[in-house]
C-alpha atoms as a PDB file:
ATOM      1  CA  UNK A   1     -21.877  26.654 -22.816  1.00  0.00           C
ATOM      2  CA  UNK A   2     -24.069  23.672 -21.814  1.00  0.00           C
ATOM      3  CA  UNK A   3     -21.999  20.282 -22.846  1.00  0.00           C
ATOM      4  CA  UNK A   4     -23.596  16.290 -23.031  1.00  0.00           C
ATOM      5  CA  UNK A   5     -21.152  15.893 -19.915  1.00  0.00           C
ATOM      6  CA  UNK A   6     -22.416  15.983 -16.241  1.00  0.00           C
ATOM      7  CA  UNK A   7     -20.872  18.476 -14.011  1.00  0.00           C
ATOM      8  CA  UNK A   8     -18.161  17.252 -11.539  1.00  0.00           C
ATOM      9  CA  UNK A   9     -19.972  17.543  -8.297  1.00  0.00           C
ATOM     10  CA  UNK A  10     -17.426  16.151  -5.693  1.00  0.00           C
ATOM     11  CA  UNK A  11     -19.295  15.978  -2.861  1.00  0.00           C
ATOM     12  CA  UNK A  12     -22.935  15.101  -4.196  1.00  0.00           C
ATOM     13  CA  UNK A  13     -25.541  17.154  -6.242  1.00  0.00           C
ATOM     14  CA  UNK A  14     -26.627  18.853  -2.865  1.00  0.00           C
ATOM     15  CA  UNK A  15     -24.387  21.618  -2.909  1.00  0.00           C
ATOM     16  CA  UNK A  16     -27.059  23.843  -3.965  1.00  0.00           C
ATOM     17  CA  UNK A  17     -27.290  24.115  -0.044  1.00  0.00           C
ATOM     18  CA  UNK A  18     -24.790  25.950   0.702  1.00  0.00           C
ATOM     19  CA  UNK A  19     -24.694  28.518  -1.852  1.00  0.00           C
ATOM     20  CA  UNK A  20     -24.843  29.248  -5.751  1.00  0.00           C
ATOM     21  CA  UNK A  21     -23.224  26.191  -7.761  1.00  0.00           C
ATOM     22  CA  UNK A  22     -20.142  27.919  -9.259  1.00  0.00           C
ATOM     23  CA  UNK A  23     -19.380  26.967 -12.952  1.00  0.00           C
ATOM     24  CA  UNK A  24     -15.495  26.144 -12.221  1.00  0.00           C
ATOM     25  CA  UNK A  25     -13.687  24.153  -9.199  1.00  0.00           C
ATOM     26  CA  UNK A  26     -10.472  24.176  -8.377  1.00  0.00           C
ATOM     27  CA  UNK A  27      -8.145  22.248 -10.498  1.00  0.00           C
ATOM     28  CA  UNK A  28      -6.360  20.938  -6.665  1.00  0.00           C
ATOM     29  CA  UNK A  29      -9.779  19.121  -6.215  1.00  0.00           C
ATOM     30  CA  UNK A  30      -9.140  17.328 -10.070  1.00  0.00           C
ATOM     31  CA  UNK A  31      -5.734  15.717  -8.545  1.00  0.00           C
ATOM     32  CA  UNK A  32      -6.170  13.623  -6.417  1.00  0.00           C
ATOM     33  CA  UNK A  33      -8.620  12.238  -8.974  1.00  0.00           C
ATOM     34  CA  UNK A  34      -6.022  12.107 -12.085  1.00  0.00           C
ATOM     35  CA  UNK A  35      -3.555  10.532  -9.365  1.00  0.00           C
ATOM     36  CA  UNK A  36      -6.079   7.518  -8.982  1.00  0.00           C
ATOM     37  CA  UNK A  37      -7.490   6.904 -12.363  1.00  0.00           C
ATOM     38  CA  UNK A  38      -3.316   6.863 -13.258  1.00  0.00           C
ATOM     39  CA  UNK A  39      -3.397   4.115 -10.658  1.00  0.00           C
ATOM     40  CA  UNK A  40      -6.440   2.509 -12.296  1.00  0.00           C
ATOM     41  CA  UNK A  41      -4.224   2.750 -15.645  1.00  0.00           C
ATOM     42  CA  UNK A  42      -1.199   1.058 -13.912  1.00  0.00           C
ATOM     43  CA  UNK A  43      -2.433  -1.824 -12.581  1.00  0.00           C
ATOM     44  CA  UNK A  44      -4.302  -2.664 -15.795  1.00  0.00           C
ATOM     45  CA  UNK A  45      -1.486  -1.748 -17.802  1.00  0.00           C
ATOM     46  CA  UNK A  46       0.330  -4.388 -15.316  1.00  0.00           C
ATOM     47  CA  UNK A  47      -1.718  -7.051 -16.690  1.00  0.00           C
ATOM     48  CA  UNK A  48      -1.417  -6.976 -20.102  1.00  0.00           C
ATOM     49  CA  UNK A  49       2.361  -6.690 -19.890  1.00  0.00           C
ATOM     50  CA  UNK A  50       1.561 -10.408 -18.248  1.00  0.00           C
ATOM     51  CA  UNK A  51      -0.378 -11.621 -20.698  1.00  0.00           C
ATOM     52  CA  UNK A  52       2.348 -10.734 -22.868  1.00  0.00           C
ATOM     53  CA  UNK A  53       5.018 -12.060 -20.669  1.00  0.00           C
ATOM     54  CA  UNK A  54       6.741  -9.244 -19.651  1.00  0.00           C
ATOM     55  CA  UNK A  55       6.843 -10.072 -16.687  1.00  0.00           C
ATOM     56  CA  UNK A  56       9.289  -7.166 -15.186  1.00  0.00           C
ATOM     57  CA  UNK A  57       7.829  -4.457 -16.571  1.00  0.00           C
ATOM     58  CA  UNK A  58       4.016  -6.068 -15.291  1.00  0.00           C
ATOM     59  CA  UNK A  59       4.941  -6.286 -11.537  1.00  0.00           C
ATOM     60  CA  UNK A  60       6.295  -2.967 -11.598  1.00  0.00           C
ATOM     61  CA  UNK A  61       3.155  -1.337 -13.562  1.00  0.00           C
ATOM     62  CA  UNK A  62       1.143  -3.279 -10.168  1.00  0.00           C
ATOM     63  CA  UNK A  63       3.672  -1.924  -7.725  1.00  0.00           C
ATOM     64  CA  UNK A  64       3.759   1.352  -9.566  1.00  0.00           C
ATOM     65  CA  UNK A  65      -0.093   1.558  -9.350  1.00  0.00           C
ATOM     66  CA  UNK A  66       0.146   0.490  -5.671  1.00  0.00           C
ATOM     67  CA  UNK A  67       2.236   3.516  -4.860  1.00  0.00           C
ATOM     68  CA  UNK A  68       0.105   5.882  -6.692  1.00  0.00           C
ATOM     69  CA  UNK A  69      -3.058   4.371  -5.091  1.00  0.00           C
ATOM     70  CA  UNK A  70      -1.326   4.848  -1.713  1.00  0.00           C
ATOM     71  CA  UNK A  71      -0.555   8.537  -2.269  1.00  0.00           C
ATOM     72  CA  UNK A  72      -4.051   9.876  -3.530  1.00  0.00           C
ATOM     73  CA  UNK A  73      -5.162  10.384  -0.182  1.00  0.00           C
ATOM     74  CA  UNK A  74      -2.947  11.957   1.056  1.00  0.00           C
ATOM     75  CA  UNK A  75      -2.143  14.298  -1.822  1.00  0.00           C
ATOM     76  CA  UNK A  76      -6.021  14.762  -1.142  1.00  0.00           C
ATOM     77  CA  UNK A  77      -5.711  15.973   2.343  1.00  0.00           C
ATOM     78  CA  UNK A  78      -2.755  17.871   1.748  1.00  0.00           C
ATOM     79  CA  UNK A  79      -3.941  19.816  -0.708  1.00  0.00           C
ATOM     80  CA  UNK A  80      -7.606  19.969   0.798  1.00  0.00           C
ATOM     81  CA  UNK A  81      -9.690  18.649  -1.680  1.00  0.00           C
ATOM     82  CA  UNK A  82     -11.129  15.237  -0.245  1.00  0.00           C
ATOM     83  CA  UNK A  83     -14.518  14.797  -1.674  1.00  0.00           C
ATOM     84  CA  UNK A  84     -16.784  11.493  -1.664  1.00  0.00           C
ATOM     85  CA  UNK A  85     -16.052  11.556  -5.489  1.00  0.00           C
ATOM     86  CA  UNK A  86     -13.014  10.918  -4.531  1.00  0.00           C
ATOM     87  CA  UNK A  87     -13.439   8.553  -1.621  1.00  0.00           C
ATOM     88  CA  UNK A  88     -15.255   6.414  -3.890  1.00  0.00           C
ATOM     89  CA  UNK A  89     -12.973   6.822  -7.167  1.00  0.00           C
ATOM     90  CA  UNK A  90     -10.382   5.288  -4.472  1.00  0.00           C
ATOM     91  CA  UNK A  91     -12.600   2.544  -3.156  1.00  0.00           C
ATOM     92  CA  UNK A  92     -12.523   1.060  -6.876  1.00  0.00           C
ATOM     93  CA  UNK A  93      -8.812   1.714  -7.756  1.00  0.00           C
ATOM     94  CA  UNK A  94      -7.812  -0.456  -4.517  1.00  0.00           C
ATOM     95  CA  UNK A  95      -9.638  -3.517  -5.798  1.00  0.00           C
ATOM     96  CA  UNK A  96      -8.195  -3.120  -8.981  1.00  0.00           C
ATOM     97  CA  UNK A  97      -4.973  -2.067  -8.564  1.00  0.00           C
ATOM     98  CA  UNK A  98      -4.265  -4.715  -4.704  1.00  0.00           C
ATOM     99  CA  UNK A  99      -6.843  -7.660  -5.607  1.00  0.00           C
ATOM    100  CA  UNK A 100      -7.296  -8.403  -9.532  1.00  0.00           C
ATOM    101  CA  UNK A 101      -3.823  -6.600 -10.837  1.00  0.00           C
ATOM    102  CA  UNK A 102      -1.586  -9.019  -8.481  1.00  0.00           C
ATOM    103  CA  UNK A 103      -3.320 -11.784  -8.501  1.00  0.00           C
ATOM    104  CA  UNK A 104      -3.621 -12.082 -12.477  1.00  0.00           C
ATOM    105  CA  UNK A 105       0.181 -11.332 -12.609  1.00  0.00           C
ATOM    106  CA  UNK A 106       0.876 -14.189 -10.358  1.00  0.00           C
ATOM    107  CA  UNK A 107      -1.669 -16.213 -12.420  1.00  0.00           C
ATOM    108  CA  UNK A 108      -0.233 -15.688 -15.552  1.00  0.00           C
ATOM    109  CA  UNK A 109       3.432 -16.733 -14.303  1.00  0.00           C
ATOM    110  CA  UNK A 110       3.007 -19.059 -11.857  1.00  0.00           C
ATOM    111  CA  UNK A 111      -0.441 -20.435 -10.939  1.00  0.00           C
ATOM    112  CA  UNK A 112      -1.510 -21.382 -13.925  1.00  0.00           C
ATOM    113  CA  UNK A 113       0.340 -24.648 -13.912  1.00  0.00           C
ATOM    114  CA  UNK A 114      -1.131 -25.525 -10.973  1.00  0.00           C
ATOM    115  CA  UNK A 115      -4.985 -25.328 -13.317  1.00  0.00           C
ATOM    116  CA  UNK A 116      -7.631 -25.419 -11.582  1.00  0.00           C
ATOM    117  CA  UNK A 117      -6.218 -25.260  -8.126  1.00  0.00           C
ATOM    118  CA  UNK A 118      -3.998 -21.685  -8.864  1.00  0.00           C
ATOM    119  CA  UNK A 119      -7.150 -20.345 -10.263  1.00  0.00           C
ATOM    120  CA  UNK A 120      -9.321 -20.861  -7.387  1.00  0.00           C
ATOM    121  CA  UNK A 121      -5.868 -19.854  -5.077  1.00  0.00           C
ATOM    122  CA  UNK A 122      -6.475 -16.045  -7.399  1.00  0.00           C
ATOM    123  CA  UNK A 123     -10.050 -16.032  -6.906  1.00  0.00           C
ATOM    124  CA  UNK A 124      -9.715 -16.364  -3.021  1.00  0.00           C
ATOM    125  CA  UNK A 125      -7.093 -13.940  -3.100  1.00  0.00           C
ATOM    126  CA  UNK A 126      -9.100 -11.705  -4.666  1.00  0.00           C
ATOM    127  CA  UNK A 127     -12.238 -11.352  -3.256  1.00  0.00           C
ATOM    128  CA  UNK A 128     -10.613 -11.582  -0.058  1.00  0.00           C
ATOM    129  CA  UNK A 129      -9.017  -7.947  -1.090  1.00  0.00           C
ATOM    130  CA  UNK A 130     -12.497  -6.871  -1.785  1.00  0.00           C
ATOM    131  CA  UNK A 131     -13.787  -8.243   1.771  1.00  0.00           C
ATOM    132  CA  UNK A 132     -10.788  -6.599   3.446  1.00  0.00           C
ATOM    133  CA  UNK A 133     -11.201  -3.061   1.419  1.00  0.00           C
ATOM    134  CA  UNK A 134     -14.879  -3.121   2.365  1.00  0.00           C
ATOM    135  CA  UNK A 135     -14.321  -3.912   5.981  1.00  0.00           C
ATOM    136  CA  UNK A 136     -12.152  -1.142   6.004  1.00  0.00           C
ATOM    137  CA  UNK A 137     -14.580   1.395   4.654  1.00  0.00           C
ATOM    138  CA  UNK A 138     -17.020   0.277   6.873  1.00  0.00           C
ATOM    139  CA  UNK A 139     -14.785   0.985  10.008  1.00  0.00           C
ATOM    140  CA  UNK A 140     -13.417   4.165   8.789  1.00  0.00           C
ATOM    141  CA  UNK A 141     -16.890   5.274   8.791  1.00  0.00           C
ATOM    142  CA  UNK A 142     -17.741   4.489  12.392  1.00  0.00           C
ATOM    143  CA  UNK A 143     -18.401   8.047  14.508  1.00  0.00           C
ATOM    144  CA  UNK A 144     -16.578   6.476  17.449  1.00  0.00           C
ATOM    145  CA  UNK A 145     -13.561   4.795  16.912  1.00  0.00           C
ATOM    146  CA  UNK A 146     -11.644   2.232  19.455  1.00  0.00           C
ATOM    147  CA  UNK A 147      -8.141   3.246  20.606  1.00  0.00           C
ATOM    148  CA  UNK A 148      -6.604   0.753  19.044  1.00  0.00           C
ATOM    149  CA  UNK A 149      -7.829   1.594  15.812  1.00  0.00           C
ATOM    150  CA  UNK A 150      -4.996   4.603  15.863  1.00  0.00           C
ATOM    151  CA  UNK A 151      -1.856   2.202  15.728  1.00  0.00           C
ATOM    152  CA  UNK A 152      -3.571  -1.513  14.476  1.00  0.00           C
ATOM    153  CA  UNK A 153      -4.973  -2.593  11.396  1.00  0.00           C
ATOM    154  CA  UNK A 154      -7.010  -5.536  11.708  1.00  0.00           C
ATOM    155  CA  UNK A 155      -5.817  -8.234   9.273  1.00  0.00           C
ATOM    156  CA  UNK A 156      -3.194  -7.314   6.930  1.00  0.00           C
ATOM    157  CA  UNK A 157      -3.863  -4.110   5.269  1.00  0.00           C
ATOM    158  CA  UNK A 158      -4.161  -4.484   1.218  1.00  0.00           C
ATOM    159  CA  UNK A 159      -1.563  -2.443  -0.284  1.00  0.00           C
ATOM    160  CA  UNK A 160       1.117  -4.788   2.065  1.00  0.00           C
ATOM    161  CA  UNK A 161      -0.824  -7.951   0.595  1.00  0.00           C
ATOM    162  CA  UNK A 162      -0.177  -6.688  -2.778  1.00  0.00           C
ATOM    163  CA  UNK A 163       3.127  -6.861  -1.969  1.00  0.00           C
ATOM    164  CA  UNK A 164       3.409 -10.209  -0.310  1.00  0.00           C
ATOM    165  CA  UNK A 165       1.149 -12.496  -2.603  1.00  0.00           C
ATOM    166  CA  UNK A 166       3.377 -11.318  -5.620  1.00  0.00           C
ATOM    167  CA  UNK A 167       6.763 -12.684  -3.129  1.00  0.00           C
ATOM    168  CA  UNK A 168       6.858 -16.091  -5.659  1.00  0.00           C
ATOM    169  CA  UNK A 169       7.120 -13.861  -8.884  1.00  0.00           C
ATOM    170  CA  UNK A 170      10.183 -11.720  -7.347  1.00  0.00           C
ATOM    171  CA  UNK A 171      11.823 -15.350  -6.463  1.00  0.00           C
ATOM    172  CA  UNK A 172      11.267 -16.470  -9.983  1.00  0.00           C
ATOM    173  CA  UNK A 173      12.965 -13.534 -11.086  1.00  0.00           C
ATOM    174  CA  UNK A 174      15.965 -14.187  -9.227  1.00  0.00           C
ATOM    175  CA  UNK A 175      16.372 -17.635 -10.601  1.00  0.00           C
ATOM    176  CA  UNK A 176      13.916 -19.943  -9.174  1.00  0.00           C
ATOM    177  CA  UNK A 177      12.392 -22.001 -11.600  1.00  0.00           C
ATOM    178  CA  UNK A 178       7.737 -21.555 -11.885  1.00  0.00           C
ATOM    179  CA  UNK A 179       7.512 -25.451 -12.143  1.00  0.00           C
ATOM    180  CA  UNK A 180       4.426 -27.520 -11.461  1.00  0.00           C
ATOM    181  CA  UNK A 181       5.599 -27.995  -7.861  1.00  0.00           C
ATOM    182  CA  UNK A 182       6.319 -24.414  -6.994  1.00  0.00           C
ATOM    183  CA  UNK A 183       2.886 -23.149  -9.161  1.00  0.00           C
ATOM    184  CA  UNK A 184       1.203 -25.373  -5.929  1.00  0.00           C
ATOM    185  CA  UNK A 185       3.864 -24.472  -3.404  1.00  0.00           C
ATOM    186  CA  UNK A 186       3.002 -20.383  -4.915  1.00  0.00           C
ATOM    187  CA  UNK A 187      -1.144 -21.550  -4.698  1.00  0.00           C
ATOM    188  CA  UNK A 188      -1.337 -22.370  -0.937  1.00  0.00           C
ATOM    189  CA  UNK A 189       0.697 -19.345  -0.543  1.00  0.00           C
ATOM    190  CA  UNK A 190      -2.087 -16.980  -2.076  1.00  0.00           C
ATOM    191  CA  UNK A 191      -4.615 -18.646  -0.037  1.00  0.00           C
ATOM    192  CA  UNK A 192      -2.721 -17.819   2.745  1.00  0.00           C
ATOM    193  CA  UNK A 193      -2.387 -14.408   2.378  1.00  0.00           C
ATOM    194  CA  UNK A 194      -5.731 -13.711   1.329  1.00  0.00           C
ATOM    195  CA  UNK A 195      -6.502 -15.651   4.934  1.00  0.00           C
ATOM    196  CA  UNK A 196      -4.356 -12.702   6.494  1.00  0.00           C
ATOM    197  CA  UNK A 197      -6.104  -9.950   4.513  1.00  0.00           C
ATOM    198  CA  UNK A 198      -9.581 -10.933   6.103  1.00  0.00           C
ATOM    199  CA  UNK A 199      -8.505 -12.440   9.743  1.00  0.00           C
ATOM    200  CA  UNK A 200      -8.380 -10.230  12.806  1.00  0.00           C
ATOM    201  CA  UNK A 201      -5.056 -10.346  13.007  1.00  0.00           C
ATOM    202  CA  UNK A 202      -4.206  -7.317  14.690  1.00  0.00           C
ATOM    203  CA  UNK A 203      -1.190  -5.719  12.375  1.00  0.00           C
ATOM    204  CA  UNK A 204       0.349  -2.378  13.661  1.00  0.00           C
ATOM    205  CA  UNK A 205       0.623   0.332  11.216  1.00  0.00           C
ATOM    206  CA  UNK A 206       2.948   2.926  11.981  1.00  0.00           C
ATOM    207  CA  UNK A 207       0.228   5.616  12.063  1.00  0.00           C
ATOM    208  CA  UNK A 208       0.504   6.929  15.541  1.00  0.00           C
ATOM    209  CA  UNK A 209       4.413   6.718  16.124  1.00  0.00           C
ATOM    210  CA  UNK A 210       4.683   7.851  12.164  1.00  0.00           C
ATOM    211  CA  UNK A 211       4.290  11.437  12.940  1.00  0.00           C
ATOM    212  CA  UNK A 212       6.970  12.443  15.430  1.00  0.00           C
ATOM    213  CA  UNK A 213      10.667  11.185  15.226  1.00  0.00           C
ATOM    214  CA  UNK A 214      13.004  11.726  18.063  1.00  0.00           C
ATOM    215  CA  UNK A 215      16.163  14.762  16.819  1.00  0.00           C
ATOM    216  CA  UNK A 216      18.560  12.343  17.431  1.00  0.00           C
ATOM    217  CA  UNK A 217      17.175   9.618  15.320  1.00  0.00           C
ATOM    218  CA  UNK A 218      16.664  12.053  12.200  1.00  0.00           C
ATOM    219  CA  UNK A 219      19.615  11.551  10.246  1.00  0.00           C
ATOM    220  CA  UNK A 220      19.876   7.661  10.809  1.00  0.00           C
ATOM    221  CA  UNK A 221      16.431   7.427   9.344  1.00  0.00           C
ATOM    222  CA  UNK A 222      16.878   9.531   6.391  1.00  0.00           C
ATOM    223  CA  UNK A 223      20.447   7.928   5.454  1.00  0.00           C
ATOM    224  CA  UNK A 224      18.573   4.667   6.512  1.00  0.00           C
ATOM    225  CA  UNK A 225      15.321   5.493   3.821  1.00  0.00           C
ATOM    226  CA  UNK A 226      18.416   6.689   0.987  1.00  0.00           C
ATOM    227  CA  UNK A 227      19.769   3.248   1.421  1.00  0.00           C
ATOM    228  CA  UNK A 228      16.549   1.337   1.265  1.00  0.00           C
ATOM    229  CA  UNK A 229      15.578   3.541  -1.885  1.00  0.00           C
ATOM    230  CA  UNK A 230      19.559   2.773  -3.619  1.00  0.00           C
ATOM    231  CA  UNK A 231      19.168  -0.896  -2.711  1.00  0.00           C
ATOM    232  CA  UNK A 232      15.733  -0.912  -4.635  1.00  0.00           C
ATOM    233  CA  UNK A 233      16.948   0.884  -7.449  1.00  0.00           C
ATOM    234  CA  UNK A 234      20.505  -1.729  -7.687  1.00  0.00           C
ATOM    235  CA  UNK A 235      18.730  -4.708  -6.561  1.00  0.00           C
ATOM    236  CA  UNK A 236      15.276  -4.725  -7.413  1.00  0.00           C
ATOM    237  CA  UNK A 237      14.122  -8.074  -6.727  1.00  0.00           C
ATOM    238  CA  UNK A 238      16.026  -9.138  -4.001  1.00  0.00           C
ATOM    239  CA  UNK A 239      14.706  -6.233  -2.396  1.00  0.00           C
ATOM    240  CA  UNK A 240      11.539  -6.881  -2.458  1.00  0.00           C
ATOM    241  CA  UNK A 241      11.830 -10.135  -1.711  1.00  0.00           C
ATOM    242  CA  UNK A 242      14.052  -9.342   1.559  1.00  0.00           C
ATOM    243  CA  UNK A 243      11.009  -6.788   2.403  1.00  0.00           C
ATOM    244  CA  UNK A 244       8.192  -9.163   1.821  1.00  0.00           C
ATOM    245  CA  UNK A 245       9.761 -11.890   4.085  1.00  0.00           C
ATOM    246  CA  UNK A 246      10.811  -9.068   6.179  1.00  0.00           C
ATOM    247  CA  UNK A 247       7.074  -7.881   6.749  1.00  0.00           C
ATOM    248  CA  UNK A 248       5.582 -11.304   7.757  1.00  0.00           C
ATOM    249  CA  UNK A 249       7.859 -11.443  10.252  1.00  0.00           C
ATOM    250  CA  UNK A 250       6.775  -8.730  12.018  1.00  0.00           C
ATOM    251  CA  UNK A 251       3.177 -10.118  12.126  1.00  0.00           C
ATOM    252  CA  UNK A 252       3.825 -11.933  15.289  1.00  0.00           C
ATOM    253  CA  UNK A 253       5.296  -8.754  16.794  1.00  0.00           C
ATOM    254  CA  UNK A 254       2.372  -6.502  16.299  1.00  0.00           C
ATOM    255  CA  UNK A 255       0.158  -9.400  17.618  1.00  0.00           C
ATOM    256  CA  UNK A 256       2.150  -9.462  20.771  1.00  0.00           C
ATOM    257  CA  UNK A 257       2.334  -6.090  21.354  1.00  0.00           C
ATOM    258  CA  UNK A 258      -1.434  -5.983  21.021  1.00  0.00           C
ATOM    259  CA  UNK A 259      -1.853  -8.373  23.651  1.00  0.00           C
ATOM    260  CA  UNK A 260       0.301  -6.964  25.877  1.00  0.00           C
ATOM    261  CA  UNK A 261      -1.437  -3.701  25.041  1.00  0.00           C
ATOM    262  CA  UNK A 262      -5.254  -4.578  25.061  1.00  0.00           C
ATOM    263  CA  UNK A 263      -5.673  -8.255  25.741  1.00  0.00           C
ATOM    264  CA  UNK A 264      -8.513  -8.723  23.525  1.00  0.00           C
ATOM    265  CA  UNK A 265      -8.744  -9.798  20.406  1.00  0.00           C
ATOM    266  CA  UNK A 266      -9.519  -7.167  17.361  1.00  0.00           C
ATOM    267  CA  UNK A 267     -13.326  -7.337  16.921  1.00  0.00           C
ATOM    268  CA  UNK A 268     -15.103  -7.462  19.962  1.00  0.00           C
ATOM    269  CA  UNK A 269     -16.689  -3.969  21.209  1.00  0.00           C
ATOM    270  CA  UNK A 270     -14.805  -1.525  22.113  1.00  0.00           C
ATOM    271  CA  UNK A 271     -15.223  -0.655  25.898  1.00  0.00           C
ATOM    272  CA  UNK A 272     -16.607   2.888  26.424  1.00  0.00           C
ATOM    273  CA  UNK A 273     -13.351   3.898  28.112  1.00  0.00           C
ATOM    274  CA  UNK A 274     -11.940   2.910  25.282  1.00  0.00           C
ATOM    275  CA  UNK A 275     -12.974   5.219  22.207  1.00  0.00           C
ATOM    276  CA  UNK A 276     -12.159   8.069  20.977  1.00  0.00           C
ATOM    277  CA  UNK A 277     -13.222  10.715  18.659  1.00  0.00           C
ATOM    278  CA  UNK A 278     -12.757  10.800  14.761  1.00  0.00           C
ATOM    279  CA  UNK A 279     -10.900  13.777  15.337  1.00  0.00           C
ATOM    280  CA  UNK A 280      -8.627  12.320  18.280  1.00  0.00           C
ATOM    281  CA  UNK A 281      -7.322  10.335  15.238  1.00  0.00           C
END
């Protein structure tokens, strides 16, 4: 039964291709797709609970949509059904859901007493999300990859800046007062990360020691990830402000380590010796 909808074609209206078009797909390709228009619903959902100044409830709608955004992928590959629908359904949740969501959270508390100046501090912020998240797409796409790229983002990734632009709201809600001096103490702040989102910075990410864990080191981790998780659930704020503090600190570490590693700076060409395949990944 023909409806005024188009039909869900995943991967492009080529698929003719490869074979009869069959009427039904898989609900495991639909998914990954619900999981990121929830995430789209989140973050939006996370700003009007600011403009209505619920401000608790609003930073955890943005964090909430950061986690979902984070886990659509890889629910994706998991479950097989990664499609350029999806690639691109993704592309628009993460400047949604890192760049506007946070940034109009920490407007509506904070930066707006600093007029003109916190607004242009959440414009910066944001498109420098959108310059990071494109950046990113455009080196994922690369056929041949540099080493590095394995174990190193380059600049701060932007579900971590998400994280550490909204540090000022998670202070205010452990007591310290949004005045007019910490709105511009909060505005130089945003510039600042939005600096590290786009800079070449190289910032390890976990991806290449993430996969194997030592036997002996099981158990510490897991009681180690239990306690993290109870101290987020008992002490929310102070949390998150420990782990955005935390995270910055490490910057200079992963820097090091790249230097001691590579030498170079992130961004120049990669050597031939050192590529690799998408699939040595």
């Amino acid at each position: 039964m023909d409806t005024p909808f188009p039909p869900f074609e995943p991967n492009g209206p080529n698929q003719e291709a490869r074979g009869p078009r069959l009427r039904e797909i898989p609900v495991r390709l639909i998914i990954p797709n619900l999981i990121t228009v929830l995430a789209i619903c989140a973050g939006l959902t996370g700003i009007r609970l600011a403009f209505e100044n619920r401000i608790e409830l609003a930073v955890g709608m943005v964090l909430l949509a950061a986690f979902l955004d984070g886990i659509d992928g890889r629910v994706a590959r998991l479950l097989k059904a990664t499609s350029k629908f999806g690639g691109q359904m993704d592309s628009l949740a993460d400047i949604v859901n890192f760049g506007v969501a946070p940034a109009l959270v920490l407007y509506v508390y904070v930066l707006d007493q600093a007029r003109s100046f916190g607004w242009i501090a959440a414009l910066i912020y944001v498109i420098a999300a959108g310059l990071r998240l494109a950046r990113f797409n455009v080196m994922a796409e690369r056929d041949v990859k540099a080493a590095w790229q394995a174990s190193y983002f380059v600049g701060v990734p932007a579900p971590a800046g998400a994280m550490l632009v909204l540090l000022p709201v998670y202070l205010g809600l452990l007591g310290v007062a949004p005045d007019r001096l910490v709105a511009f103490i909060a505005s130089g702040y945003t510039v600042l990360i939005g600096f590290l989102l786009v800079s070449r910075l190289p910032v390890w990410s976990g991806k290449s020691e993430g996969s194997r864990v030592r036997r002996d080191l099981v158990l510490p981790l897991m009681l180690a990830v239990v306690l993290y998780v109870a101290t987020l659930m008992s002490f929310t704020w102070e949390t998150m402000a420990v782990t955005a503090v935390g995270y910055l600190l490490t910057l200079p570490f992963g820097a090091r380590s790249w230097q001691k590693k590579y030498g170079d700076w992130p961004g120049v060409p990669a050597r031939p010796d050192d590529s690799i395949s998408p699939e040595g990944e």
